[in-house]
N, C-alpha and C. Protein backbone atom coordinates (compact mmCIF):
# COMPACT_ATOMS: atom_id res chain seq x y z
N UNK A 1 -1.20 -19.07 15.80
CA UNK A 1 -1.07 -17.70 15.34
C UNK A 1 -2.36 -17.32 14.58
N UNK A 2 -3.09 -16.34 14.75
CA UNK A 2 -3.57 -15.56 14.10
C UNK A 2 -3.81 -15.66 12.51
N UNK A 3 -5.18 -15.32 12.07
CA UNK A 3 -4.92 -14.53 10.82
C UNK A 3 -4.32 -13.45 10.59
N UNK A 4 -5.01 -12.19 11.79
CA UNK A 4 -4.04 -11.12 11.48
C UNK A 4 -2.84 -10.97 11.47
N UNK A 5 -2.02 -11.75 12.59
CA UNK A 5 -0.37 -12.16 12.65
C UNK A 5 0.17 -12.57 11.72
N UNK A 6 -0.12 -13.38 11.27
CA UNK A 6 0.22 -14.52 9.85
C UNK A 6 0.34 -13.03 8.59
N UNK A 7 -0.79 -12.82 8.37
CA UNK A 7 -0.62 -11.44 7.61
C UNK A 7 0.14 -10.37 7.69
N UNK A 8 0.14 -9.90 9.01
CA UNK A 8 1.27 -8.81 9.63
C UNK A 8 2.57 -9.52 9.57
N UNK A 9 3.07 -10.14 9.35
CA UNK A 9 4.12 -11.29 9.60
C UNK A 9 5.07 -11.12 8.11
N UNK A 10 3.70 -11.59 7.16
CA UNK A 10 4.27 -11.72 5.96
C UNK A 10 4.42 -10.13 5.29
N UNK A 11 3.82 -9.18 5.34
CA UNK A 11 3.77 -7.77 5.06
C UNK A 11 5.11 -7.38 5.52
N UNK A 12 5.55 -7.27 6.95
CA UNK A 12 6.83 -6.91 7.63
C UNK A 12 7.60 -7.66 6.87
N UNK A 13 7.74 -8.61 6.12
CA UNK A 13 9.04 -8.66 5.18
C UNK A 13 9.75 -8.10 4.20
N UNK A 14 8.36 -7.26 3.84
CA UNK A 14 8.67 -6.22 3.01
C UNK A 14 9.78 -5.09 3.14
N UNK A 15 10.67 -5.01 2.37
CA UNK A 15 11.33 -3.85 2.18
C UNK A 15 10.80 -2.67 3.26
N UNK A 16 11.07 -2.00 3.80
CA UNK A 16 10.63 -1.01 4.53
C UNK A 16 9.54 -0.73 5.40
N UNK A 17 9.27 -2.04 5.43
CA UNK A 17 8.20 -2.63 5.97
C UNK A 17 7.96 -2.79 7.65
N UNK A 18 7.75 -2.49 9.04
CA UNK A 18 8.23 -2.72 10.30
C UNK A 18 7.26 -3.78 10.63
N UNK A 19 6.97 -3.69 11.91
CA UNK A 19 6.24 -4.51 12.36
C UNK A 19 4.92 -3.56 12.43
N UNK A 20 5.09 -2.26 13.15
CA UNK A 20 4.43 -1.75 13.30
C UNK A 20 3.21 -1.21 12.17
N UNK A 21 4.11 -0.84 10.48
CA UNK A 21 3.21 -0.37 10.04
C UNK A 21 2.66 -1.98 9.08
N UNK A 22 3.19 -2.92 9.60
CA UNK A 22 2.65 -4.09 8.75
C UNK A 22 0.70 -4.41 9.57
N UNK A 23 1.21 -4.20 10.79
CA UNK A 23 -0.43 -4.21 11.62
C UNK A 23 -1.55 -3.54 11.10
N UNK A 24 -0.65 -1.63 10.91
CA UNK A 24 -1.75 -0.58 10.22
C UNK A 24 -1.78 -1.44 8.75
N UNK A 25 -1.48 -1.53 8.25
CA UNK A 25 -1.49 -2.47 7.04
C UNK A 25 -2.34 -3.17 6.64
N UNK A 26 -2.60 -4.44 7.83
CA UNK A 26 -3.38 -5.25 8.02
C UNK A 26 -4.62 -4.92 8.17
N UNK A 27 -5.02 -4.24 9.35
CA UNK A 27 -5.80 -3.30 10.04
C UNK A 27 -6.77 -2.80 8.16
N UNK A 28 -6.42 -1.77 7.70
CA UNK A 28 -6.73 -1.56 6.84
C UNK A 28 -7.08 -2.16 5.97
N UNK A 29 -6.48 -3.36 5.37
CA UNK A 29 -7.12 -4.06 4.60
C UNK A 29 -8.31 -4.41 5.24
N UNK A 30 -8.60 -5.31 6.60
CA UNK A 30 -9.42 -5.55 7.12
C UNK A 30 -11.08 -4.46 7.01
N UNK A 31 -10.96 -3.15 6.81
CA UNK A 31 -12.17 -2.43 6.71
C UNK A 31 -12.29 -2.31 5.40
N UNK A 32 -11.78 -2.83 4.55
CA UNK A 32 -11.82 -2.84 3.10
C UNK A 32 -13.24 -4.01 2.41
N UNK A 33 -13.77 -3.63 1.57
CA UNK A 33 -14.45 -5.00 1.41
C UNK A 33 -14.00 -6.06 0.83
N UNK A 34 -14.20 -7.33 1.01
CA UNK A 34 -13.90 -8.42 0.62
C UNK A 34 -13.83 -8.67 -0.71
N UNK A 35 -14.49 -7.52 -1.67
CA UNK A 35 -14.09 -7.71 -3.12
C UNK A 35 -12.58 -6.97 -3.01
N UNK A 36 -12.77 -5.85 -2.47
CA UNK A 36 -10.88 -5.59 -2.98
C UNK A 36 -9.97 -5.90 -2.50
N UNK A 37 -10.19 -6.66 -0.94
CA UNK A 37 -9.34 -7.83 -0.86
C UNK A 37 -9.03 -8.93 -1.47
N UNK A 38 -10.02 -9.63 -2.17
CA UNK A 38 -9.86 -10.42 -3.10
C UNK A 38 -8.76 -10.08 -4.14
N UNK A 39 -9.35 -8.57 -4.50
CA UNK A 39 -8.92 -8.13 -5.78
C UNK A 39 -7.00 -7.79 -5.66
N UNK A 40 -6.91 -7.55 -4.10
CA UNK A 40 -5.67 -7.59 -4.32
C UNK A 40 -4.64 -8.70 -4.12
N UNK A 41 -5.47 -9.74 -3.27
CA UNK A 41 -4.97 -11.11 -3.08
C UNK A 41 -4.62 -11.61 -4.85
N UNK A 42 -5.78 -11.20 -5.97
CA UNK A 42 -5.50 -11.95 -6.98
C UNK A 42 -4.74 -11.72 -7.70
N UNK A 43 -3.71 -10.13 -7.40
CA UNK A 43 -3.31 -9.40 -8.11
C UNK A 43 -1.44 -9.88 -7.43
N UNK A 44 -1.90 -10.49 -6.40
CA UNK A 44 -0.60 -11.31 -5.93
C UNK A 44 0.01 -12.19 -6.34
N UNK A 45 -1.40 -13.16 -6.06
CA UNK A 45 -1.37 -14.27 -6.92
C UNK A 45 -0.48 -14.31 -8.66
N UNK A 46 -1.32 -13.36 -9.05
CA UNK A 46 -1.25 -13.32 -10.69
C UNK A 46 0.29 -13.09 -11.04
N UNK A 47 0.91 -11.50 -10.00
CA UNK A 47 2.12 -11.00 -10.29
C UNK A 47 3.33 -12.98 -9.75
N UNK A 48 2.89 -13.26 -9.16
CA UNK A 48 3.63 -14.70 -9.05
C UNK A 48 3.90 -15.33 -9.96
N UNK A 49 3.20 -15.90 -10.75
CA UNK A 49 2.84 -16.34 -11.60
C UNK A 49 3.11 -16.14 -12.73
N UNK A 50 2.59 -14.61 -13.13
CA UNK A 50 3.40 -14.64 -14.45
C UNK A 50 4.48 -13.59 -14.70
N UNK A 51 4.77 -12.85 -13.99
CA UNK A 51 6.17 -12.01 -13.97
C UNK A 51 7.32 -13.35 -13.95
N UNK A 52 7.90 -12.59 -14.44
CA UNK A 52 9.88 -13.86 -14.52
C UNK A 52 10.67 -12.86 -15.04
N UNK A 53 11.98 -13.25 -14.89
CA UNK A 53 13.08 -12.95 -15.32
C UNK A 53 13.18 -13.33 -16.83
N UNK A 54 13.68 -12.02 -17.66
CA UNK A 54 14.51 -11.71 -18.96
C UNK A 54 14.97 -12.85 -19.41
N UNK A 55 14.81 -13.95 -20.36
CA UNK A 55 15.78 -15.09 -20.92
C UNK A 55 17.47 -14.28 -21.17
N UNK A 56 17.23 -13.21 -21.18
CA UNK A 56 18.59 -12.50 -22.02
C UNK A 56 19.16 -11.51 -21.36
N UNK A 57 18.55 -10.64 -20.54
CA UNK A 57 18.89 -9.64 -19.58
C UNK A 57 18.46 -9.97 -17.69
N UNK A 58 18.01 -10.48 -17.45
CA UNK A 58 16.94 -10.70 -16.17
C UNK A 58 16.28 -9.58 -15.34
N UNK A 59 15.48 -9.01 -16.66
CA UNK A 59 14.81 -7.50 -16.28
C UNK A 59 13.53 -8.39 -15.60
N UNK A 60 12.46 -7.97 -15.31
CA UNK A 60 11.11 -8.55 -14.71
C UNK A 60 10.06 -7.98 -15.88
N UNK A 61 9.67 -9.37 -16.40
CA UNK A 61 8.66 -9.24 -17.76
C UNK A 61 7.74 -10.22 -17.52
N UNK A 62 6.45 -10.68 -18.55
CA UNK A 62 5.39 -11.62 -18.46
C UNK A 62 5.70 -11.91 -19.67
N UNK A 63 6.84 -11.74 -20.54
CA UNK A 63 7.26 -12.61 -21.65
C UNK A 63 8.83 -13.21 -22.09
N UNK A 64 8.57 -13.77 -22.90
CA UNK A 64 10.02 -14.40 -22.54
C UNK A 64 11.35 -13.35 -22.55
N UNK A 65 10.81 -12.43 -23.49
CA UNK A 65 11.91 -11.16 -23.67
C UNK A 65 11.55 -9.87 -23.15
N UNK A 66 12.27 -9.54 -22.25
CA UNK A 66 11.55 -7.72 -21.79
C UNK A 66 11.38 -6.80 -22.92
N UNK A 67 10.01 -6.19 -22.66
CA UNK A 67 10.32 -4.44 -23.87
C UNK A 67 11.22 -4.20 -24.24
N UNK A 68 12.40 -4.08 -23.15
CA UNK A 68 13.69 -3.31 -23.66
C UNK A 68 14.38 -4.44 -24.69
N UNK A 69 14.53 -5.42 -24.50
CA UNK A 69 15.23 -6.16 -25.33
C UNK A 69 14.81 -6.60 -26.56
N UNK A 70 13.37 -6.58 -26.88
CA UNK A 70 12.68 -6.89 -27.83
C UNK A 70 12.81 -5.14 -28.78
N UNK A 71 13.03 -4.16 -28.55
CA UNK A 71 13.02 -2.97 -28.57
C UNK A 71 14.14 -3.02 -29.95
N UNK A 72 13.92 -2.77 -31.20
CA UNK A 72 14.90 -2.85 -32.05
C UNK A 72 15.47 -1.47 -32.00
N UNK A 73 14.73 -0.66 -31.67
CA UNK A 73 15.37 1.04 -31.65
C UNK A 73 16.93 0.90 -30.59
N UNK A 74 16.58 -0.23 -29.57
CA UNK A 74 17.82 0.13 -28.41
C UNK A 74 19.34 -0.46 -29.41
N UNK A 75 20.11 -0.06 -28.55
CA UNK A 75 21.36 -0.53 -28.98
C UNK A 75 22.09 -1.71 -28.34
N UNK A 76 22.34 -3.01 -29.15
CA UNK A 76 22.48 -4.05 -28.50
C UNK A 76 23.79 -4.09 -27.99
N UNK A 77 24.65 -3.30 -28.43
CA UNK A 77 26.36 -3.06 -28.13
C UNK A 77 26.94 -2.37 -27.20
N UNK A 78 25.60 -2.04 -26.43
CA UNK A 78 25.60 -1.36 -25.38
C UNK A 78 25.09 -1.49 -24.00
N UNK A 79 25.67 -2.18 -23.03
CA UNK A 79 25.11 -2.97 -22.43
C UNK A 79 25.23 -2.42 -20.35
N UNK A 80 24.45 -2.01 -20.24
CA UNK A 80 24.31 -1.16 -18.65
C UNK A 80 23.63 -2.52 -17.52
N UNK A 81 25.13 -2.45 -16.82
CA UNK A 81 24.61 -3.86 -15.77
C UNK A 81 24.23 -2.99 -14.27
N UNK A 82 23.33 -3.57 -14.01
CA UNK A 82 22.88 -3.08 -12.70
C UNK A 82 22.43 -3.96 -12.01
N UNK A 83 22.25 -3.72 -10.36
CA UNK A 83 22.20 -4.67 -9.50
C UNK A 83 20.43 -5.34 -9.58
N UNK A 84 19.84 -4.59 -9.63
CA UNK A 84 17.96 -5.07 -9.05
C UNK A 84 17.47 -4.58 -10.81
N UNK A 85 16.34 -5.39 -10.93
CA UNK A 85 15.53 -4.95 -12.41
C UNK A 85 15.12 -3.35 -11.62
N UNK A 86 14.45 -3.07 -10.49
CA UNK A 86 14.55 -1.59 -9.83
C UNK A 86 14.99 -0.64 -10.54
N UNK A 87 16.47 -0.95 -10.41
CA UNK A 87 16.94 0.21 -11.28
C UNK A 87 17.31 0.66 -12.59
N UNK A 88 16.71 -0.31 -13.12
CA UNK A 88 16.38 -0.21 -14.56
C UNK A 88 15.33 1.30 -14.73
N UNK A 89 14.72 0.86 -13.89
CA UNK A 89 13.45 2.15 -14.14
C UNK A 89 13.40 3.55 -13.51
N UNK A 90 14.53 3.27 -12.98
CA UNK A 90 15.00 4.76 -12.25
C UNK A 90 15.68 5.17 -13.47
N UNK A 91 16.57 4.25 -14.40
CA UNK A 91 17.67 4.99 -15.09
C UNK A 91 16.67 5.35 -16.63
N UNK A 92 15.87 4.77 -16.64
CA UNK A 92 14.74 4.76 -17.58
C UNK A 92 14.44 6.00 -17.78
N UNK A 93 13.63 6.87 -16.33
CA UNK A 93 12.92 7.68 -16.30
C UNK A 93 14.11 8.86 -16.46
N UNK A 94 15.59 8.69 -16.49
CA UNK A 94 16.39 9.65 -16.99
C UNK A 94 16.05 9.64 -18.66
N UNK A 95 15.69 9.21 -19.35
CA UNK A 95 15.51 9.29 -21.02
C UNK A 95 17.00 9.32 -21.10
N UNK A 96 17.95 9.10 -21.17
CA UNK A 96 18.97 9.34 -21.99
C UNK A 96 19.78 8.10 -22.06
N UNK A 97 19.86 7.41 -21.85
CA UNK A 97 20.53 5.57 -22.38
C UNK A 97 19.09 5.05 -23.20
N UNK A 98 20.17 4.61 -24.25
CA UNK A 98 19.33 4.41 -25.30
C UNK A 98 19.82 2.45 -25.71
N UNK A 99 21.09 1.88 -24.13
CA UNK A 99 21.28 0.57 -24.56
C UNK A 99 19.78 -0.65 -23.89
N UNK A 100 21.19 -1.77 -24.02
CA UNK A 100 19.86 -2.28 -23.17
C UNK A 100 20.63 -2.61 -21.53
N UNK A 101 20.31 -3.82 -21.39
CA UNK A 101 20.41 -3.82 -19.47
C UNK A 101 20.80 -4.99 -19.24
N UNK A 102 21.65 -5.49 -18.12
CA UNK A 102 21.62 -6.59 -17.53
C UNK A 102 22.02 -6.74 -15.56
N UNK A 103 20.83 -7.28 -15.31
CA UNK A 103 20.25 -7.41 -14.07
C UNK A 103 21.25 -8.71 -13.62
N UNK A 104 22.19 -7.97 -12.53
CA UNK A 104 23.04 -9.17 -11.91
C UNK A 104 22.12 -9.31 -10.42
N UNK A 105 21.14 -9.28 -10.40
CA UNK A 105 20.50 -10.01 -9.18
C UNK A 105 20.91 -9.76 -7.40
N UNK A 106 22.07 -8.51 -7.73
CA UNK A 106 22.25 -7.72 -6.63
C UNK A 106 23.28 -7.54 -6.17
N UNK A 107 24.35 -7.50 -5.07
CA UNK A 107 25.69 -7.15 -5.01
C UNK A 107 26.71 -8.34 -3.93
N UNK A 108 27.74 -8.29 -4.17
CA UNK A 108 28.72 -8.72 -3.63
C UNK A 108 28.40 -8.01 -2.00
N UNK A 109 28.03 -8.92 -1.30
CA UNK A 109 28.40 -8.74 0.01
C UNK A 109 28.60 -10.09 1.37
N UNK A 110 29.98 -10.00 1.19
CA UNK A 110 29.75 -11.67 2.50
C UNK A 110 29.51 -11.73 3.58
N UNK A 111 29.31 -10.34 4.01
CA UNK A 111 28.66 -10.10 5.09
C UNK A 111 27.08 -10.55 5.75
N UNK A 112 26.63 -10.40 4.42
CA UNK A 112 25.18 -11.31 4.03
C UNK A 112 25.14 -12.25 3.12
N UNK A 113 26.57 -12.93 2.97
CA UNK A 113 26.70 -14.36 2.25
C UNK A 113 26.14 -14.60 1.10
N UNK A 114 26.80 -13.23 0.47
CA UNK A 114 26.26 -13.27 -1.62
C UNK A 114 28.02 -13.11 -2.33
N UNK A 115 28.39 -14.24 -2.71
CA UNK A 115 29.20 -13.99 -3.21
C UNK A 115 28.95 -13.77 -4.55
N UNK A 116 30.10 -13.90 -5.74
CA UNK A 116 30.13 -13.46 -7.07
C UNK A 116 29.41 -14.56 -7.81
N UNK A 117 29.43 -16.15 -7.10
CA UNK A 117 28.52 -16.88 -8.02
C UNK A 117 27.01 -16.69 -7.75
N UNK A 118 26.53 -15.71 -6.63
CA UNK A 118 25.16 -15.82 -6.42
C UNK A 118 24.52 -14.99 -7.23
N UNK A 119 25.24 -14.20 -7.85
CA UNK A 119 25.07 -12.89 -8.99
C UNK A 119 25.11 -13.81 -10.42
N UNK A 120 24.25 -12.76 -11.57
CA UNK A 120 24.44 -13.24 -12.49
C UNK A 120 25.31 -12.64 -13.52
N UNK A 121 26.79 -12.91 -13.02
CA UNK A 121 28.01 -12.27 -13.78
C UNK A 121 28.50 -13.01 -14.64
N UNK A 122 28.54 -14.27 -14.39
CA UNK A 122 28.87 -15.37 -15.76
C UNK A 122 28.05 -15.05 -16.92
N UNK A 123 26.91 -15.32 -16.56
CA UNK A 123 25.71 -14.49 -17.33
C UNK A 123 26.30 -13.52 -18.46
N UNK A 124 26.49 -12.37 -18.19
CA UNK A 124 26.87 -11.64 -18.47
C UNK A 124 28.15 -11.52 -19.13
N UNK A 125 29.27 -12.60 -18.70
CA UNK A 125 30.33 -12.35 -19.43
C UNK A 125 29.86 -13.41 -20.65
N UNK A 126 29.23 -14.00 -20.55
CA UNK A 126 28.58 -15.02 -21.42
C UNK A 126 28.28 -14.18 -22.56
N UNK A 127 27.32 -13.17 -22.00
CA UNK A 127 26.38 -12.30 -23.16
C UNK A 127 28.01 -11.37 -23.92
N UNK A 128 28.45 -10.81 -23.04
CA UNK A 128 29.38 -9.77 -24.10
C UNK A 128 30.07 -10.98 -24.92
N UNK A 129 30.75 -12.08 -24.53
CA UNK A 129 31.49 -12.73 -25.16
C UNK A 129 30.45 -13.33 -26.75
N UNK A 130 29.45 -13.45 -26.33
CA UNK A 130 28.40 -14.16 -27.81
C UNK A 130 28.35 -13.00 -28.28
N UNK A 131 28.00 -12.11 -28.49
CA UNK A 131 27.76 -10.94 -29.01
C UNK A 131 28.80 -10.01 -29.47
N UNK A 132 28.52 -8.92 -30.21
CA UNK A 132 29.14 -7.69 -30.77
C UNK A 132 28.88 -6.66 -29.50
N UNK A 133 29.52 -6.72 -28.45
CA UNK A 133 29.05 -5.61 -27.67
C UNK A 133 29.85 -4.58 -27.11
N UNK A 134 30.44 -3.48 -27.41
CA UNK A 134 31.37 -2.74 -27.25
C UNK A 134 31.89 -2.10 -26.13
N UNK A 135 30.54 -1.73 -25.22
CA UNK A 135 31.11 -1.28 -23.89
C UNK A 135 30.05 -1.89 -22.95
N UNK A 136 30.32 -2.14 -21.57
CA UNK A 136 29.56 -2.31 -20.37
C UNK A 136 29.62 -1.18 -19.44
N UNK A 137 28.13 -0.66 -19.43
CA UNK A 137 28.78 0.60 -18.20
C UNK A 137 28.25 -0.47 -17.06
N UNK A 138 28.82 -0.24 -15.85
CA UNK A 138 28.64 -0.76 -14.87
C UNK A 138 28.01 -0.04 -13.57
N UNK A 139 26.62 0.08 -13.48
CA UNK A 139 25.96 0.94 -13.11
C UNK A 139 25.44 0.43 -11.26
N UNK A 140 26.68 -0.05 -10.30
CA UNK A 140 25.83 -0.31 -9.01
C UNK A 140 25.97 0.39 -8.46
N UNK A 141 25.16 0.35 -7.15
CA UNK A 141 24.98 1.74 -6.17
C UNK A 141 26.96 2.08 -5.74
N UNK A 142 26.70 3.28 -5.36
CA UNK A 142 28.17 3.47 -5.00
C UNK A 142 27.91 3.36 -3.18
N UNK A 143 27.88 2.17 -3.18
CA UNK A 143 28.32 1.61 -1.64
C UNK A 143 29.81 1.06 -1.70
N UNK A 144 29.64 0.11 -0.51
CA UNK A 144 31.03 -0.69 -0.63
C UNK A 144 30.56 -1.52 -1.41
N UNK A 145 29.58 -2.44 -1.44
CA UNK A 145 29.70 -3.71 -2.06
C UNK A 145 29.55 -3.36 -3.05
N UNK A 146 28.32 -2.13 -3.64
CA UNK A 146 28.87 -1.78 -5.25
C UNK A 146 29.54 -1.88 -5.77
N UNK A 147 30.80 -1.04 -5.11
CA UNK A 147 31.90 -0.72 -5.38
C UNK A 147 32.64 -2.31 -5.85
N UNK A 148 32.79 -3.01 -4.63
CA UNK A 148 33.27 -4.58 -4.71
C UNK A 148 32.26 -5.20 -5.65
N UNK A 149 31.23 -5.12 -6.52
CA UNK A 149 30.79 -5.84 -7.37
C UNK A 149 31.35 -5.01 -9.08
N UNK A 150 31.51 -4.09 -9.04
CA UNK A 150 31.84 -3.08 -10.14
C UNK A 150 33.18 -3.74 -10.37
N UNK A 151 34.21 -3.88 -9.19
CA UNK A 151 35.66 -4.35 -9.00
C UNK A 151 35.52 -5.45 -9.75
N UNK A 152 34.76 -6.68 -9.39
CA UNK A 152 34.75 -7.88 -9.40
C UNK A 152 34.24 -7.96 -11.07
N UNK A 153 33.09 -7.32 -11.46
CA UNK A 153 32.76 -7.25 -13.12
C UNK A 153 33.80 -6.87 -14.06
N UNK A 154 34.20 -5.77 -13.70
CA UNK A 154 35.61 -5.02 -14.32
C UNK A 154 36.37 -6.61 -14.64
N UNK A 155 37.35 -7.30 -13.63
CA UNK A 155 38.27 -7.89 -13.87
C UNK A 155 37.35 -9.01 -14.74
N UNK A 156 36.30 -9.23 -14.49
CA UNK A 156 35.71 -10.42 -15.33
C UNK A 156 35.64 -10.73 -16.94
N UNK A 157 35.43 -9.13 -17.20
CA UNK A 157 34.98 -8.68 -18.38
C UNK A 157 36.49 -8.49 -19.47
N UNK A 158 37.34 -7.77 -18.34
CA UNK A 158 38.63 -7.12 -18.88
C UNK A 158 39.23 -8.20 -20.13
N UNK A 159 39.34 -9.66 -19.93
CA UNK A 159 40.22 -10.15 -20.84
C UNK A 159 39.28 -10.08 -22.41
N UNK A 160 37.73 -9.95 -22.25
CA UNK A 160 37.42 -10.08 -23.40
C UNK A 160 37.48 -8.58 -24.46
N UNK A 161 38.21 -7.60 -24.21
CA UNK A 161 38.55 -6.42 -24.95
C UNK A 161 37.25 -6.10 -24.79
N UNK A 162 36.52 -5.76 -24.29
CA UNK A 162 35.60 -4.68 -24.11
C UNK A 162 35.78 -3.57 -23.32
N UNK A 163 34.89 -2.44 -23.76
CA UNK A 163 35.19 -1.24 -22.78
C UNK A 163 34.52 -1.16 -21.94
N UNK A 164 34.80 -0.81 -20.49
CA UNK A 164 33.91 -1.34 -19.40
C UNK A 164 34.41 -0.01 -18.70
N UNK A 165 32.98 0.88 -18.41
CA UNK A 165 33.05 2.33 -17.87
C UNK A 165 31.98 1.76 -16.56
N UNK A 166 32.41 2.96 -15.89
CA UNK A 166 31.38 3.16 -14.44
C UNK A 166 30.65 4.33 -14.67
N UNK A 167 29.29 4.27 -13.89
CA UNK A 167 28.42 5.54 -14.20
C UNK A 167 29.62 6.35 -13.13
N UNK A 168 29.78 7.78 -13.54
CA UNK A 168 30.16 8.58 -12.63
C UNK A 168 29.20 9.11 -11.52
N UNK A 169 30.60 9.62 -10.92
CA UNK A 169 30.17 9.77 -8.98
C UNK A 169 28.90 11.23 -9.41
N UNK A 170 28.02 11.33 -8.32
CA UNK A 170 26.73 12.12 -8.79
C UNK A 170 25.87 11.29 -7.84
N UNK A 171 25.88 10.28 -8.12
CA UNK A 171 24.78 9.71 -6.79
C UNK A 171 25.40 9.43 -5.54
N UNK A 172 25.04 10.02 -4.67
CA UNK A 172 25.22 9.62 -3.04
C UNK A 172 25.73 8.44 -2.69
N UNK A 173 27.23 8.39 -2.27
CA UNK A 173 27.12 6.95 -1.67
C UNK A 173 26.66 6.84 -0.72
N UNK A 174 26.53 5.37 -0.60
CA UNK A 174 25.37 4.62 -0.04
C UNK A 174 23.75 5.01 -0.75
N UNK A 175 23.33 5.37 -1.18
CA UNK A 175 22.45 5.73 -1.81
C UNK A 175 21.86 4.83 -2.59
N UNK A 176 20.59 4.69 -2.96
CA UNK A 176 20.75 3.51 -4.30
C UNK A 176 19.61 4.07 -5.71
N UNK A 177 20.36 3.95 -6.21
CA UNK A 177 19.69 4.38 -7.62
C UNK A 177 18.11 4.30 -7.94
N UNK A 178 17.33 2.92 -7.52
CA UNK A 178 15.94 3.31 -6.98
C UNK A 178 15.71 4.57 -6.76
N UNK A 179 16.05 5.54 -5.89
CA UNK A 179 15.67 6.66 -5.12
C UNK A 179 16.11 7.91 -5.73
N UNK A 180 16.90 7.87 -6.57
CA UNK A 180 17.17 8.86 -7.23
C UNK A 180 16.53 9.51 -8.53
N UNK A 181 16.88 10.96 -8.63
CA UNK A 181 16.59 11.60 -9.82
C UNK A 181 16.63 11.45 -11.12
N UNK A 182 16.13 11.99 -12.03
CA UNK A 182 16.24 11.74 -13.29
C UNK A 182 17.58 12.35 -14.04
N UNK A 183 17.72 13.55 -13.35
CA UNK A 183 18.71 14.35 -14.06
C UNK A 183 20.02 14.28 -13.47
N UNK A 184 19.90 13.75 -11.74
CA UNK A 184 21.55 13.20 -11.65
C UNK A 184 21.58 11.54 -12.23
N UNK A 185 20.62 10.67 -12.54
CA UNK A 185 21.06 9.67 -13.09
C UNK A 185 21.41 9.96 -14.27
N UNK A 186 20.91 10.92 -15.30
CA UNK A 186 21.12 11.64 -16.59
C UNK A 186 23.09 11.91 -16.23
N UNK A 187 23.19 12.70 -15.62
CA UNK A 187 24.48 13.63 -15.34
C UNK A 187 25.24 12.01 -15.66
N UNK A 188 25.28 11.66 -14.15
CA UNK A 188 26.02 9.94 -13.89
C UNK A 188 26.29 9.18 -15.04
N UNK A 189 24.93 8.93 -15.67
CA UNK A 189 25.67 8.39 -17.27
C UNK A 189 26.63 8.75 -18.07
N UNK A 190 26.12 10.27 -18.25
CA UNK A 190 26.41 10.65 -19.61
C UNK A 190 28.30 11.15 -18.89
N UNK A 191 28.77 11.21 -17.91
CA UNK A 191 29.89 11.50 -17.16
C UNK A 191 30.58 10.17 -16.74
N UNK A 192 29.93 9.13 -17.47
CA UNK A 192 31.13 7.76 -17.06
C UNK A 192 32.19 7.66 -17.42
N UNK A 193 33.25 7.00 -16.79
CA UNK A 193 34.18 6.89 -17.25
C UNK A 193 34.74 5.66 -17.45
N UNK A 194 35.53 5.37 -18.23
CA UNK A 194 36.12 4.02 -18.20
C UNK A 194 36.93 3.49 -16.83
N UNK A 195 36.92 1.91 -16.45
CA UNK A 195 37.52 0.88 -15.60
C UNK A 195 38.51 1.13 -15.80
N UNK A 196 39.69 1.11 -15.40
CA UNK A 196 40.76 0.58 -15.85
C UNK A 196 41.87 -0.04 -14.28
């Protein structure tokens, strides 16, 4: 195989990525000069390396604690679980949650063979149970498996008396919070309602 293949190869894995535009991809880098190829090879490299997961939330940081959690202004009793660190920064750019976050690493689906231990929900019942934490909104896309991971958190959470709300309906199902607005993720919050 190829250099260019090998390259087009690994690009097309990308998220949204085809075959086709992984070539133009390639292609392009190729008339680029060899310093900003470098420069972005090192910038690969580097994000490898030192990006990781949250000791406490599993947001994507280069220190042991994300901004948000190190953040004494946020509210620790307040705790918004979502599927990808992604959508942390969609719900961000709404300004109006002022808790912090916890990144379950993506959704219930056995269709693609992720069950509830491949998520980080123990995690999580771990964290409300050590802590003073009063409510969990439970913020996944409103798909099915959302839906079936929201289900599955709810009952997890339920025996430890916490209040455990869902962002309200406002985003598109199937849709995923990545892609959305500021002011229907705004609406969605501030319109949750409690599990029950």
């Amino acid at each position: 195989m190829s250099a260019i293949d090998d390259l087009a190869t690994e690009l097309a894995r990308l998220p949204g990525i085809g075959r086709k535009t992984a070539l133009r991809l390639t292609y392009h880098l190729l008339k680029q000069s060899s310093d900003q190829t470098r420069r972005l090879a090192d910038a690969l490299v580097v994000l490898g390396e030192r990006v990781h997961p949250c000791e406490r939330c599993h947001n994507l940081t280069e220190q042991e604690l994300c901004d948000i959690c190190r953040d004494a202004r946020r509210d620790p009793s307040l705790i918004c679980a979502v599927e990808e660190a992604s959508d942390i920064g969609a719900i961000e750019r709404a300004g109006e949650f002022r808790g912090t976050y916890h990144v379950l690493g993506g959704r219930i689906s056995p269709l693609d063979g992720v069950g509830p231990e491949d998520l980080r929900i123990n995690d999580l019942v771990e964290r409300v149970r050590a802590n003073a934490v009063k409510e969990v909104i439970v913020a996944t896309n409103p798909s099915l498996e959302g839906e079936a991971t929201a289900l599955y958190v709810q009952r997890q959470l339920a025996p430890l008396g916490v209040t455990i709300s869902r962002i309200a309906r406002g985003l598109p199902v199937g849709g995923d919070l990545e892609y959305a607005d500021g002011v229907t993720i705004a609406q969605a919050l501030s319109a949750r309602r409690e599990m029950r």
